[in-house]
Structures are given as C-alpha cells and as structure tokens.
C-alpha atoms as a PDB file:
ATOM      1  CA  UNK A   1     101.284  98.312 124.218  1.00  0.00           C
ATOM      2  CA  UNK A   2     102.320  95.390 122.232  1.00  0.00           C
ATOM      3  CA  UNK A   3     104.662  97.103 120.317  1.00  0.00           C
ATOM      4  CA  UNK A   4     106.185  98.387 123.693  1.00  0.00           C
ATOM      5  CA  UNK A   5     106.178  94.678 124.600  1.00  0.00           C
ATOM      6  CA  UNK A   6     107.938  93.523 121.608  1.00  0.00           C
ATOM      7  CA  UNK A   7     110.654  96.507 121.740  1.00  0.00           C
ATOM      8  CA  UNK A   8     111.145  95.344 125.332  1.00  0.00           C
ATOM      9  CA  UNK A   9     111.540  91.703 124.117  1.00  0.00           C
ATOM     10  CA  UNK A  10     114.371  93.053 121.673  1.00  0.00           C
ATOM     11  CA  UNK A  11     116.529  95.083 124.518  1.00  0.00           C
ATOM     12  CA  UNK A  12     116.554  92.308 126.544  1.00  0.00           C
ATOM     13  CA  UNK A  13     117.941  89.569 123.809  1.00  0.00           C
ATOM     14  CA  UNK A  14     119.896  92.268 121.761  1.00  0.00           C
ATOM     15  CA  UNK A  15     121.092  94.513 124.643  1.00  0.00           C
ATOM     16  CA  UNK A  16     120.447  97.969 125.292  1.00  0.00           C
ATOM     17  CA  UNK A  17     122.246  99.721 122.833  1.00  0.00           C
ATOM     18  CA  UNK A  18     121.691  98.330 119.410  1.00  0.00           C
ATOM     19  CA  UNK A  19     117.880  98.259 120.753  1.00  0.00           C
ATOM     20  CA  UNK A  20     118.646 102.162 121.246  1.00  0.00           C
ATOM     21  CA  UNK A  21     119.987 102.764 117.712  1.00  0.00           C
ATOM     22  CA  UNK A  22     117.051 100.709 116.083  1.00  0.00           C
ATOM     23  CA  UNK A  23     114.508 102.965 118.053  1.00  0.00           C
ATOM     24  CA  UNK A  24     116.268 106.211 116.978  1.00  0.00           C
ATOM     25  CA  UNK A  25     116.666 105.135 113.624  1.00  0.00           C
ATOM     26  CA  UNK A  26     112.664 104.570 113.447  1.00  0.00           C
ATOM     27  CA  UNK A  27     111.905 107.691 115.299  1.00  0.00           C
ATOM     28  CA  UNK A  28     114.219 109.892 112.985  1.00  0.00           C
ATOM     29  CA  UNK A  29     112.254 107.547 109.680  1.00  0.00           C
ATOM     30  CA  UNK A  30     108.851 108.872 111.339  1.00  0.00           C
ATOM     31  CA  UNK A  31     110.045 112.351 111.927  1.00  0.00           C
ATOM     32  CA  UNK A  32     110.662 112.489 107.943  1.00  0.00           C
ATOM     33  CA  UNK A  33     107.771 110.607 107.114  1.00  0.00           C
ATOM     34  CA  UNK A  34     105.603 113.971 109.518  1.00  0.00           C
ATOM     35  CA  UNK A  35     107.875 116.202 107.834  1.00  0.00           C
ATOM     36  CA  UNK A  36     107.177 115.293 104.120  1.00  0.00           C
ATOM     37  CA  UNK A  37     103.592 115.274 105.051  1.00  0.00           C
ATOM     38  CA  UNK A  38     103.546 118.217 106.983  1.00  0.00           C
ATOM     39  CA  UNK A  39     105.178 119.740 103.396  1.00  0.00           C
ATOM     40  CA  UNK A  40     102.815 118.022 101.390  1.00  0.00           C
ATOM     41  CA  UNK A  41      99.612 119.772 103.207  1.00  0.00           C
ATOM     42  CA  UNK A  42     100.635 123.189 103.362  1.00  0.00           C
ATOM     43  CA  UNK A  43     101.266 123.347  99.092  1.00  0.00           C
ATOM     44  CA  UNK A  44      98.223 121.805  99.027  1.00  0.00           C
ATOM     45  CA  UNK A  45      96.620 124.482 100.828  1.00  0.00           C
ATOM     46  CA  UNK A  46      98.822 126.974  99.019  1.00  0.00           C
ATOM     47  CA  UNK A  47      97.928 125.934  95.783  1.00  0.00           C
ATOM     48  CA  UNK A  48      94.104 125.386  96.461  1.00  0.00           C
ATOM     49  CA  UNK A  49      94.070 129.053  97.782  1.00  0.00           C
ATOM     50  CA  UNK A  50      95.667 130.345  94.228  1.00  0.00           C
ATOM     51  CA  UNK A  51      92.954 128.718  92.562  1.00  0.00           C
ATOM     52  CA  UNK A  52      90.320 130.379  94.458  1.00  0.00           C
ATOM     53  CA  UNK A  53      91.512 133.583  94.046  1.00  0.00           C
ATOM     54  CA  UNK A  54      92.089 133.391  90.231  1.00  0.00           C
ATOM     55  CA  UNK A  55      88.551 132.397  89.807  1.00  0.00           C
END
C-alpha cells in the first residue's frame, strides 16, 4: 500500500504520463526478471532429472 501511495505521490507532481512510462518500464523490468527465473528453474529441473537417470 505504501508503494501505491508513493506511485500516487509521483502522478500527481510528475503528471500522468511520465508516471505511466516509469510504471511500464518497471513492470516490463519485473516481467524479465519472472522470465529469467522462470528459465532458470526449469534447466534446473532438467538437468537434476538427467542426473537421476544416469545414476
């Protein structure tokens, strides 16, 4: 909620769109941040299922 406060804060001294651009920018950021991870645990799972077979 304070984030959502502080965003809020920002619209109203920056105006609406560069407030818009900012938020986008972060949401596309945390989109490739889930992404990367999202890669990152399935070859981990890949690769720990190859070594339990081969053993």
């Amino acid at each position: 909620a304070n984030n959502l406060n502080q965003l809020t804060k920002l619209s109203h001294q920056k105006g609406f769109h560069e407030t818009h651009v900012y938020v986008m920018d972060l949401l596309r950021k945390l989109k490739a941040i889930f992404c990367e991870y999202r890669q990152a645990t399935s070859a981990s799972k890949l690769n720990s299922g190859r070594k339990e077979a081969t053993t």
